[in-house]
Protein backbone atom coordinates (compact mmCIF):
# COMPACT_ATOMS: atom_id res chain seq x y z
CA UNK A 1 0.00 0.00 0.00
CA UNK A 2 1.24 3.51 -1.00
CA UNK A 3 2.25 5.72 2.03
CA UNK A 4 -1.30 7.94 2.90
CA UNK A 5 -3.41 5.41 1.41
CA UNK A 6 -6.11 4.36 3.59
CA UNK A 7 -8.85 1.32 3.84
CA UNK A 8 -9.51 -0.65 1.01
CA UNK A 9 -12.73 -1.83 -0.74
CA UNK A 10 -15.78 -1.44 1.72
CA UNK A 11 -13.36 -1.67 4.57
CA UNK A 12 -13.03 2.08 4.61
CA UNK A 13 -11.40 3.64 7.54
CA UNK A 14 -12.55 1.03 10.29
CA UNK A 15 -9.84 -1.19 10.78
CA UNK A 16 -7.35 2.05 11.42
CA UNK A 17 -9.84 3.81 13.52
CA UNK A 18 -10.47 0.51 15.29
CA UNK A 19 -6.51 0.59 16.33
CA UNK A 20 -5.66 4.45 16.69
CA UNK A 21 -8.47 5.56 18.59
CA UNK A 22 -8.23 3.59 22.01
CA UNK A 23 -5.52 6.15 22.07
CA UNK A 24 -6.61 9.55 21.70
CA UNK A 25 -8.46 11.49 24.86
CA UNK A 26 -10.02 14.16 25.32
CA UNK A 27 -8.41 17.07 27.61
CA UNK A 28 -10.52 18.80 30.31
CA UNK A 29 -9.14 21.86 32.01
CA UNK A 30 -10.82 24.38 34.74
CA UNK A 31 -9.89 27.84 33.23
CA UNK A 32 -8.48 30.64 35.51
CA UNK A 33 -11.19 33.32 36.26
CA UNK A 34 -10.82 35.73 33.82
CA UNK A 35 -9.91 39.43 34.74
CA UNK A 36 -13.18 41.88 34.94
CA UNK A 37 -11.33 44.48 33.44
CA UNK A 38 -10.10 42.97 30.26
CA UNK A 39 -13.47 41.24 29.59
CA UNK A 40 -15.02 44.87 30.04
CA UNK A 41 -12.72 45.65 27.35
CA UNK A 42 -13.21 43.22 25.19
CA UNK A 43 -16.75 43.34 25.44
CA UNK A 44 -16.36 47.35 24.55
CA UNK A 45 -14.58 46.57 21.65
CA UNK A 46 -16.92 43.85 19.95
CA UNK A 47 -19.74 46.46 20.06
CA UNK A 48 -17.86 48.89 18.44
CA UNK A 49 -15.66 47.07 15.61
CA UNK A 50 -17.45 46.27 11.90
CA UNK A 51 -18.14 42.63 10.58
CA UNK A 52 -14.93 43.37 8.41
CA UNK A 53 -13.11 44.05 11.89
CA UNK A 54 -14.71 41.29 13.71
CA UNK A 55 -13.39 38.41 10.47
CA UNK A 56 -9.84 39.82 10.65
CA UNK A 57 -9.32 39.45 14.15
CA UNK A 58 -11.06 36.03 14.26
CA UNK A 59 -10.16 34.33 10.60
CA UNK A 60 -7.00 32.34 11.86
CA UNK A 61 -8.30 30.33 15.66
CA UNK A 62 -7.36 28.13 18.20
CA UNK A 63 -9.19 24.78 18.34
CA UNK A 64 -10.22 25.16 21.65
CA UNK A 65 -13.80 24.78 22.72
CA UNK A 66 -16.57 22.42 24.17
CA UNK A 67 -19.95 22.97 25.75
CA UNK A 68 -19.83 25.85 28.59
CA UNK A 69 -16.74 26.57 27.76
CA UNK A 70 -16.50 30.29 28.65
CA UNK A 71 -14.65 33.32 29.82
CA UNK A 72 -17.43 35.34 31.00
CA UNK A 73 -18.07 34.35 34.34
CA UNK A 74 -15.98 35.41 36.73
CA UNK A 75 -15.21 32.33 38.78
CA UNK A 76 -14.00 31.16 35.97
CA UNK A 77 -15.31 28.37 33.16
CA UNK A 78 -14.54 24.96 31.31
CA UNK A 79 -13.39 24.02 28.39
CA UNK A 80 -12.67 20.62 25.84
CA UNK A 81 -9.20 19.92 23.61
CA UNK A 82 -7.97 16.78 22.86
CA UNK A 83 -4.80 14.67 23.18
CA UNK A 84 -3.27 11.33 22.88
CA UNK A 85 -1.00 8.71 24.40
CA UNK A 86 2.76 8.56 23.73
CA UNK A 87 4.21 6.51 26.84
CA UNK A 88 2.28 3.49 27.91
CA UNK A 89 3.03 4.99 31.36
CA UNK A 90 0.56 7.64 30.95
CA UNK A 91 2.71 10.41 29.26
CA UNK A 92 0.02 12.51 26.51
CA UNK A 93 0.65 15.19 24.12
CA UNK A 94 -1.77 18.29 23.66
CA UNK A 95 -1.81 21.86 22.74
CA UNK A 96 -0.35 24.72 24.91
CA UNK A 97 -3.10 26.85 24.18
CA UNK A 98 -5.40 23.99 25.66
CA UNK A 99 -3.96 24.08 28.83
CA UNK A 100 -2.62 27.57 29.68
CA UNK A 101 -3.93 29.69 32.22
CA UNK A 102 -5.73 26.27 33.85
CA UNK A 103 -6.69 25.76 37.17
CA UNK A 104 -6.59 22.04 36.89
CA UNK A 105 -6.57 19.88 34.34
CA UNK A 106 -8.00 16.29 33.77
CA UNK A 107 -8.15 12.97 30.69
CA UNK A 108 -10.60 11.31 29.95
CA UNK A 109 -9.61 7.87 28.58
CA UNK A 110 -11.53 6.38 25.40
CA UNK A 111 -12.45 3.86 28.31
CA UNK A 112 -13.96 6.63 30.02
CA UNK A 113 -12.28 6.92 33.09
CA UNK A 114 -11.46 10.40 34.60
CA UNK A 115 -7.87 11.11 35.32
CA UNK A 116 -6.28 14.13 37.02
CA UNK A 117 -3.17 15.09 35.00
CA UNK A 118 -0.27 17.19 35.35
CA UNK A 119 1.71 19.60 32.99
CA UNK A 120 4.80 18.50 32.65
CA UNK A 121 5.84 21.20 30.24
CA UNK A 122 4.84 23.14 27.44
CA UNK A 123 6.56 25.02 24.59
CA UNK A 124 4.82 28.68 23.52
CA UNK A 125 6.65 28.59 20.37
CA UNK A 126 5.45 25.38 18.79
CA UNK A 127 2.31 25.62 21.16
CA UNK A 128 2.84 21.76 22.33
CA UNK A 129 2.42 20.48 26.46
CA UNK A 130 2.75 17.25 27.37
CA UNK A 131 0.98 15.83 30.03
CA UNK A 132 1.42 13.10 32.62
CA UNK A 133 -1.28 10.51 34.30
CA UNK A 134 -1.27 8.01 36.78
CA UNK A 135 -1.73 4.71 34.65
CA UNK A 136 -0.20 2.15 33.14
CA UNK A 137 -0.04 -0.54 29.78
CA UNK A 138 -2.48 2.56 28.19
CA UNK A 139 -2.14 2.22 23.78
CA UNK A 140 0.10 4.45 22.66
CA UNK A 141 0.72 6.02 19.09
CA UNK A 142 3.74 6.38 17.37
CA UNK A 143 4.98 9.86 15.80
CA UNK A 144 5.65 9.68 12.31
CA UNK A 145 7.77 11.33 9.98
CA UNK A 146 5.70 14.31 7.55
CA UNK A 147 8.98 14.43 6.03
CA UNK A 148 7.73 11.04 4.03
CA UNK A 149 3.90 12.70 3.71
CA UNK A 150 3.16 13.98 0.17
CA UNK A 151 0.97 16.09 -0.84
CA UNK A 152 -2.27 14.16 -1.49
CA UNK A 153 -1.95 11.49 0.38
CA UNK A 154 -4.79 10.69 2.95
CA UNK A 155 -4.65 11.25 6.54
CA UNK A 156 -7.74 11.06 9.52
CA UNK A 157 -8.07 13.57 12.26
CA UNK A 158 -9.64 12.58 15.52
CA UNK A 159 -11.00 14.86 18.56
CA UNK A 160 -13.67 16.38 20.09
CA UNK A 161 -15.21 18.55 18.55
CA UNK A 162 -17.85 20.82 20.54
CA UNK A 163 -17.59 18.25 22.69
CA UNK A 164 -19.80 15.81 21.30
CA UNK A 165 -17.31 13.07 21.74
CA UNK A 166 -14.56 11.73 19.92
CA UNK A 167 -14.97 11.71 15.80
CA UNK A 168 -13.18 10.91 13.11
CA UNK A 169 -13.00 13.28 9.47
CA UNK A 170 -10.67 11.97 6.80
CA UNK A 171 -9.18 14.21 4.11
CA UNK A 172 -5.77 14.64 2.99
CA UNK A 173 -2.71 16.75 3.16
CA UNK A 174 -3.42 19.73 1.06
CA UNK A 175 0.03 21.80 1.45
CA UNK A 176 3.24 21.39 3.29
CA UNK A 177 5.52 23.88 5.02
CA UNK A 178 2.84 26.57 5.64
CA UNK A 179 4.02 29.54 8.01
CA UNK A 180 1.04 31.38 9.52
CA UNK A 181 2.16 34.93 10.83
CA UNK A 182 1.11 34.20 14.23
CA UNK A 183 3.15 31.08 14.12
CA UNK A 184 6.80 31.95 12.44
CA UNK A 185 8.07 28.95 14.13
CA UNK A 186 6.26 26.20 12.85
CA UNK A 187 6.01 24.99 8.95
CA UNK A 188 2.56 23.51 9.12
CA UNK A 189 1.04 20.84 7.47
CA UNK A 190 -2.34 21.67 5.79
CA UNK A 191 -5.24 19.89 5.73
CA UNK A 192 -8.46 19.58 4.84
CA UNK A 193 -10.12 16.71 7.05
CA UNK A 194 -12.94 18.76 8.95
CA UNK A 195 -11.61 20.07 12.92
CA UNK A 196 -13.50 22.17 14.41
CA UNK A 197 -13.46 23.62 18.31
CA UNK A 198 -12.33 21.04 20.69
CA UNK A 199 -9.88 18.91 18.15
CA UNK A 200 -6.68 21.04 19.79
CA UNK A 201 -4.32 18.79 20.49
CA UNK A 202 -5.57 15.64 18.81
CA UNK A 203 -4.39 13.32 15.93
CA UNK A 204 -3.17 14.05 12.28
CA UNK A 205 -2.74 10.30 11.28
CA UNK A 206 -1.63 8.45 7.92
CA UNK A 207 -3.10 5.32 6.72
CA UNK A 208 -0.42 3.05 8.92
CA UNK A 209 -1.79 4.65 12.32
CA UNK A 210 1.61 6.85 12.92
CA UNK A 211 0.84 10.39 13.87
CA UNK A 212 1.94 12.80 11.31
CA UNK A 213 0.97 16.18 13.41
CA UNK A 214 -0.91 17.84 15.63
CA UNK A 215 -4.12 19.46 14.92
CA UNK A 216 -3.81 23.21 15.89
CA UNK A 217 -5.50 25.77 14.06
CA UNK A 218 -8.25 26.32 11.35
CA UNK A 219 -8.25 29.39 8.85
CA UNK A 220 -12.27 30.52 9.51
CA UNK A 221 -14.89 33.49 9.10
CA UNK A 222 -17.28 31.74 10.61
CA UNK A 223 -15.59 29.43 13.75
CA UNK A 224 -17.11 26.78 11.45
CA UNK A 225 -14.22 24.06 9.50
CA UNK A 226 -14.16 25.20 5.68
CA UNK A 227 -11.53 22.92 4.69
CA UNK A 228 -7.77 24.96 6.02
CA UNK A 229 -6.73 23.18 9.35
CA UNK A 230 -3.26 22.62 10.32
CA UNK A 231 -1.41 20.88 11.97
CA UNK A 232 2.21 20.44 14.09
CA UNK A 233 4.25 17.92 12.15
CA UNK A 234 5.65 15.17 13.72
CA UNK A 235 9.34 16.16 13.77
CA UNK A 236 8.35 18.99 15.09
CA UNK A 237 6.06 17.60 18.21
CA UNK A 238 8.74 14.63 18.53
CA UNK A 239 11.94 17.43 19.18
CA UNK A 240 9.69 19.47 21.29
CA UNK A 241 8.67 16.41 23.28
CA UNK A 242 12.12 15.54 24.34
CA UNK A 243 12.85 18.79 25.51
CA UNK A 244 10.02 19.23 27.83
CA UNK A 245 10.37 15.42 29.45
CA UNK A 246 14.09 16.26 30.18
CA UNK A 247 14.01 19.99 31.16
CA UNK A 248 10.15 20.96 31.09
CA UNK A 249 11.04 23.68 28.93
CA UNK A 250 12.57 24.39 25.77
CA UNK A 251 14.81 26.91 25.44
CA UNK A 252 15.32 28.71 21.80
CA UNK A 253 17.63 31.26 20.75
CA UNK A 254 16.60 34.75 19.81
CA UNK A 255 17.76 37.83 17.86
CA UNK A 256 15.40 40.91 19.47
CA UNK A 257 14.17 42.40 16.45
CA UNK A 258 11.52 43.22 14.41
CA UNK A 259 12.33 42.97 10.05
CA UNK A 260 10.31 42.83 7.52
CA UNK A 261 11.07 41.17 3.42
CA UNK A 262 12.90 43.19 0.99
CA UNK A 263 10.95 44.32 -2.26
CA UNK A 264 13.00 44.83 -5.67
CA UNK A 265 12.61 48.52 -4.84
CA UNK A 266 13.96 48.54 -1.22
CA UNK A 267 16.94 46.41 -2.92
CA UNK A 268 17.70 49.03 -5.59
CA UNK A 269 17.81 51.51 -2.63
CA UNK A 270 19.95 50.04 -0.48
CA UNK A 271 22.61 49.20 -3.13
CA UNK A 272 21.77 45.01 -3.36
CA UNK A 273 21.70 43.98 -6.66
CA UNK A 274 18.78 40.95 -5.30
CA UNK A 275 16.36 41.27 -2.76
CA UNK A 276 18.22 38.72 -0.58
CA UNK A 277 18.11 39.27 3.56
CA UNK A 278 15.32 40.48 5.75
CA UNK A 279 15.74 44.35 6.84
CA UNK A 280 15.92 45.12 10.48
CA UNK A 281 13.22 47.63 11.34
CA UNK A 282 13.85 47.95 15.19
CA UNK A 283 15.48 46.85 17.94
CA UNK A 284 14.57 45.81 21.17
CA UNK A 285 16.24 47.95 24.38
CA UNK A 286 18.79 45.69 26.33
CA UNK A 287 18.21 43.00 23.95
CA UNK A 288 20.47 40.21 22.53
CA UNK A 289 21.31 42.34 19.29
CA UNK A 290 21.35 45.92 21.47
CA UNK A 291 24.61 47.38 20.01
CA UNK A 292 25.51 44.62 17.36
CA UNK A 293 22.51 45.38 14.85
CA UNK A 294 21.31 48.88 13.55
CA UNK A 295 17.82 50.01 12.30
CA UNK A 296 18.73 49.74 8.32
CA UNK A 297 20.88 46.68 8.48
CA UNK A 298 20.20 44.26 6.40
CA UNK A 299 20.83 40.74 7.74
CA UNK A 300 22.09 38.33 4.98
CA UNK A 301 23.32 35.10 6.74
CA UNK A 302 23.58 33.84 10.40
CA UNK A 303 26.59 31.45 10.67
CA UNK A 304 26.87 30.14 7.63
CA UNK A 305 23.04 29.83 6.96
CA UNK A 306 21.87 32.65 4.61
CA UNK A 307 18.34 33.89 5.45
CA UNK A 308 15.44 35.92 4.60
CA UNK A 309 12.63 37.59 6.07
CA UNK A 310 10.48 34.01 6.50
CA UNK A 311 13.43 31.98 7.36
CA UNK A 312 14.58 33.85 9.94
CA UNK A 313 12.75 33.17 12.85
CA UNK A 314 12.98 29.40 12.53
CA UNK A 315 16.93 29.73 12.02
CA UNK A 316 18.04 31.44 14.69
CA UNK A 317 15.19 29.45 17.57
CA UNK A 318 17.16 26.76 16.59
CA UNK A 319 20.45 28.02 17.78
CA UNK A 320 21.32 27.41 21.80
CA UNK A 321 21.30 30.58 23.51
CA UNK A 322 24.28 31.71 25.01
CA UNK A 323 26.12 30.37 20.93
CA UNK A 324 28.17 32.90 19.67
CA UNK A 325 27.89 33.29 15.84
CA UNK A 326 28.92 35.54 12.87
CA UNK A 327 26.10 37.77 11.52
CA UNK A 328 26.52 38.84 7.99
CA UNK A 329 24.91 42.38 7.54
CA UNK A 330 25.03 45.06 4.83
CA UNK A 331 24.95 48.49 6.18
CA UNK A 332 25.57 51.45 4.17
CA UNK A 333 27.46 49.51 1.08
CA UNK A 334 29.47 48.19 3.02
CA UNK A 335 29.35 43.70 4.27
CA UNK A 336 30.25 43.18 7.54
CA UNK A 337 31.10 40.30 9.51
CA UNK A 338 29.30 40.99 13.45
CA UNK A 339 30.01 38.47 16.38
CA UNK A 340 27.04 38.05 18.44
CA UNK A 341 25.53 36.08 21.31
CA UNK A 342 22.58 34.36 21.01
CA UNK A 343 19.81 35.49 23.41
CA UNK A 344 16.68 33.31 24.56
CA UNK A 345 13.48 33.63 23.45
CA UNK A 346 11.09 35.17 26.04
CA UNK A 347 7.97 33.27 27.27
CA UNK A 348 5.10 35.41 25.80
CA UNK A 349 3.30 37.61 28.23
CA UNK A 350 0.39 36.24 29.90
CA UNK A 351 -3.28 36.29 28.24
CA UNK A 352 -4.87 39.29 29.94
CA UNK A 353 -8.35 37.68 30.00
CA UNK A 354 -6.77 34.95 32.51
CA UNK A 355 -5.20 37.48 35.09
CA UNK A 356 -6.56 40.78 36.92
CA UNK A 357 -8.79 41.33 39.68
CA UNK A 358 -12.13 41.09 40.04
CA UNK A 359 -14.22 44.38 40.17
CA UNK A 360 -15.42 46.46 42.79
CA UNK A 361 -19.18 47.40 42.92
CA UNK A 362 -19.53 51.09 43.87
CA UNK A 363 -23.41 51.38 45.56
CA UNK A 364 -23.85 55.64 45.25
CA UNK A 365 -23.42 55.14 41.32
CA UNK A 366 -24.54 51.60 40.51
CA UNK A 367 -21.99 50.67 38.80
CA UNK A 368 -18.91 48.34 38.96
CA UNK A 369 -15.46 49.02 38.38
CA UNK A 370 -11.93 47.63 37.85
CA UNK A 371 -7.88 48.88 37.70
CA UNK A 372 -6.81 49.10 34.32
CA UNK A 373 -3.52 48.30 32.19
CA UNK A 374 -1.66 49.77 29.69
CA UNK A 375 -2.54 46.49 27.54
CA UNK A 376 -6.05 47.31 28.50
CA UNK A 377 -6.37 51.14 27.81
CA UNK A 378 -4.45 50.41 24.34
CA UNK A 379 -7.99 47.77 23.37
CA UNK A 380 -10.46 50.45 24.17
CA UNK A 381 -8.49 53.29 22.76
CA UNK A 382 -7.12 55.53 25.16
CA UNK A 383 -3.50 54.38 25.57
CA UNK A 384 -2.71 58.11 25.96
CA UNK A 385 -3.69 57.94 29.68
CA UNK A 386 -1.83 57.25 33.05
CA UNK A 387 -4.47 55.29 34.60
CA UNK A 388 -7.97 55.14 35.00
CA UNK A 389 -11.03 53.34 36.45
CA UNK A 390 -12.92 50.72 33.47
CA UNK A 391 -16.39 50.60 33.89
CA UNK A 392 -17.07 46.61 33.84
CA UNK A 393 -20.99 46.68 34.71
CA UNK A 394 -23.90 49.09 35.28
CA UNK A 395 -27.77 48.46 36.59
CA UNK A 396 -30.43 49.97 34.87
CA UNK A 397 -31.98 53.46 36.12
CA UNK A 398 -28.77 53.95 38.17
CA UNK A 399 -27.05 57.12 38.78
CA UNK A 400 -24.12 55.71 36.42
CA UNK A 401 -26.19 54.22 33.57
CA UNK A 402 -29.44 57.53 33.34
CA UNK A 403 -25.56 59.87 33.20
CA UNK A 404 -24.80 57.84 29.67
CA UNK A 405 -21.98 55.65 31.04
CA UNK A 406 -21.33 52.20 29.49
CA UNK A 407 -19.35 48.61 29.99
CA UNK A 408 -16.12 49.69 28.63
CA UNK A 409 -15.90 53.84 29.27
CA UNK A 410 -12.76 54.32 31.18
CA UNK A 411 -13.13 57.04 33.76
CA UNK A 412 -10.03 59.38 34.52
CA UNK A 413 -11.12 61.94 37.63
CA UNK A 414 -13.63 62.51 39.89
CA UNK A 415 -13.65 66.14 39.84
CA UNK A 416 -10.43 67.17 39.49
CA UNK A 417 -9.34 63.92 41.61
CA UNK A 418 -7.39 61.58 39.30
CA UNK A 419 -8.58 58.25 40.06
CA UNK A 420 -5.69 55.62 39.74
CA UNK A 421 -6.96 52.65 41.81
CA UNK A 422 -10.82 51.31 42.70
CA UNK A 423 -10.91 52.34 46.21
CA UNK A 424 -10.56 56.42 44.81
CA UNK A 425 -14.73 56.10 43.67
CA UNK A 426 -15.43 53.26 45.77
CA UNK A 427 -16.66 55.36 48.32
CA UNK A 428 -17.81 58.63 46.71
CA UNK A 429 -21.39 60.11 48.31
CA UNK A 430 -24.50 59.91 46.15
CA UNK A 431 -24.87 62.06 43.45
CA UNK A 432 -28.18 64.68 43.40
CA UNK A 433 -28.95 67.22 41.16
CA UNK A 434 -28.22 70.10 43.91
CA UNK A 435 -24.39 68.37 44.27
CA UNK A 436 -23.81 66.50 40.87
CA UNK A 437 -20.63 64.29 40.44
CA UNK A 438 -18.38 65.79 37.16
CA UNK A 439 -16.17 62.89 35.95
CA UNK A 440 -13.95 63.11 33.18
CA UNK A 441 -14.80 59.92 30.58
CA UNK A 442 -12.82 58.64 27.46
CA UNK A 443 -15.12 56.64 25.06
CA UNK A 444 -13.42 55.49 21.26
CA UNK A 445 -10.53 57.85 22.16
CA UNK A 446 -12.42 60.88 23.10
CA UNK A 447 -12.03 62.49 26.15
CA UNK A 448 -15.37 64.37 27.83
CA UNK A 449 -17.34 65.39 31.27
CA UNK A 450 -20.00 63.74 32.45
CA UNK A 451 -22.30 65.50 35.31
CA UNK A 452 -23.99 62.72 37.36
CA UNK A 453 -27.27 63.88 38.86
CA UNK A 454 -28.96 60.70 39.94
CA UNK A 455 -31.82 61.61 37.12
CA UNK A 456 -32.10 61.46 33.60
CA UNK A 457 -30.76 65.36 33.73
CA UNK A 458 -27.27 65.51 33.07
């Protein structure tokens, strides 16, 4: 049988599902309670942005999903991925995104029992974790090679989709070594077996039961599968695996800057007779290239490894940090040969939906309130401000809501009182219409004073 090909006659895909899918689970975690701030903020924004808005931010998405899953309430929520069994001794791979910001996190076995599990480790770049249970003699799958996988061939995903229970879609590899931009580090395998919410984490598989990725991510307008999943190939999952059983981490080298592709025309300007390199557009304070690298430079080769714009990031997350290499850079006609250290690729910064404090309920305006960031102020548009109070819920025919205020408005003063923290309004006497409240409001970036009266008379 030809590698990919699956079933045969009427037999179909029942003998491989039959052996693969004792192995595959489904991942249940207990989600950190999500910041009341940030959800203010987000819920601000989605009533504000245009369908156009609302398809860009949400055409490339995580698989991750399941009944009540949910960040809105503020003790927190559930929510479905999937996985499956590498070690007979309970060890299980899954996606990052699955798992971070959990409480707790639990398997359940195609057997159907309930397992608590822990993290052993997982890797933000690649967006694998592998997890660990308390069994033994469980079925395992092998990884594959999708160095071997050819366009065209057929392959069978398996998770959870919605959280109906574990299904199987068959399709077949549709495109190799995709780079998505949120993703520079991983060449992705394309596919267009149906995944939906709740496969993350769970099985790309050929027709001789060896895993060729990871299901990850779906291109969609809608949430819905239209045929553009992807997945983490094998080599990939299998490297990143080792790393985080030995070390829990993996640790990847990093330049600290931003660059973007050269055009013909950016060439021709910079003296290159071929648009070869990636151009460094800026450079991060105290980083690894601080002082080696210029704005301008063009970066033609680390090592002995020329690069581009798209090959970049993959190159030098490959190096060990702490490696010193040559950089080969252009700058101002003239090729230079620059030694430099490799630094270590940060973590990324927490999700700001799964951290924050709750908010604060202030009784003489009916209305709640939370601290804000600068991460929050940037999403509802006033990133010009020091601080501020966000406005995270009102009641009806209270002093806040009759005065015009809304889920999202961040308030600035009292008066002339800068407000920088909860308790500076928590206590501030009722508002009347002989001694109204003036507070200074910024809605879609405009600043403006609001007179509470207590009445519809502002």
């Amino acid at each position: 049988m030809a590698h990919g090909a699956i079933g045969a006659g009427q037999a179909g895909y029942a003998d491989l599902v039959r052996r693969v899918t004792p192995s595959v689970v489904t991942v249940m975690v207990e989600e950190q309670a999500a910041g009341a701030g940030q959800r203010a903020a987000d819920r601000a924004i989605a009533g504000t942005e245009s369908d156009t808005d609302a398809a860009m931010r949400t055409i490339v998405r995580r698989l991750l999903g399941g009944p009540g899953s949910t960040l809105d309430s503020a003790e927190g929520g559930s929510a479905l991925g999937s996985g499956f069994i590498i070690g007979a001794d309970g060890l299980i791979v899954t996606n990052r995104h699955v798992i971070a910001g959990a409480r707790t996190v639990r398997v359940r076995l195609a057997d159907s029992r309930e397992l608590p599990a822990k993290v052993i480790g997982a890797d933000a770049a690649t967006d694998i974790a592998l997890l660990k249970v308390q069994a033994k003699a469980l079925p395992v799958l092998r990884l594959g090679s999708s160095e071997k996988a050819a366009v065209g061939d057929a392959v069978i995903a398996i998770g959870n989709p919605y959280g109906l229970g574990q299904t199987v879609t068959s399709g077949i590899i549709s495109a190799r070594g995709r780079t998505l931009e949120a993703d520079p580090y991983i060449d992705f395998l394309q596919t267009d077996a149906a995944i939906n919410r709740g496969n993350s984490g769970g099985p790309l598989l050929s027709g001789d039961g060896a895993v060729l990725g990871v299901t990850s991510v779906i291109f969609s307008p809608n949430g819905g599968s239209v045929g553009l999943g992807f997945a983490i190939p094998a080599e990939t999952v299998a490297s990143v695996v080792t790393e985080l059983e030995a070390h829990g981490r993996v640790d990847r080298g990093y330049l600290g800057v931003s660059a973007q592709a050269l055009t013909p025309a950016i060439a021709t300007a910079l003296g290159l007779s071929k648009p070869d390199g990636a151009l460094i557009t800026a450079i991060e304070p105290n980083g690894a290239a601080s002082g080696v690298l210029q704005v301008g430079d063009v970066l033609l080769a680390v090592g002995a490894t020329t690069v581009n714009f798209n090959s970049l990031p993959k190159l030098v997350a490959r190096l060990a940090p702490g490696r010193e290499v040559t950089l080969a850079v252009k700058r101002d006609d003239v090729q230079l040969a620059l030694p430099f250290k490799v630094g270590r690729l940060p973590d990324p910064p927490s999700d700001p939906t799964q951290s924050g404090a709750t908010d604060t309920w202030v009784p003489n305006l009916a209305l709640g309130v939370a601290n804000t960031t600068t991460e929050i102020r940037k999403v509802i548009k006033a990133d010009d401000e020091a601080g501020g109070l966000i406005v995270t819920q009102l009641r009806r025919a209270g002093p806040g809501a009759m005065a015009g205020l809304k889920v999202g408005d961040l308030i600035t003063h009292a008066g002339t009182k800068r407000l920088q923290d909860v308790a500076d309004l928590a206590s501030v006497n009722a508002p009347s219409t002989e001694s109204p409240l003036l507070i200074r409001v910024v809605r879609d970036g405009s600043p403006r004073f609001i007179a509470i009266t207590g009445s519809d008379e502002t």
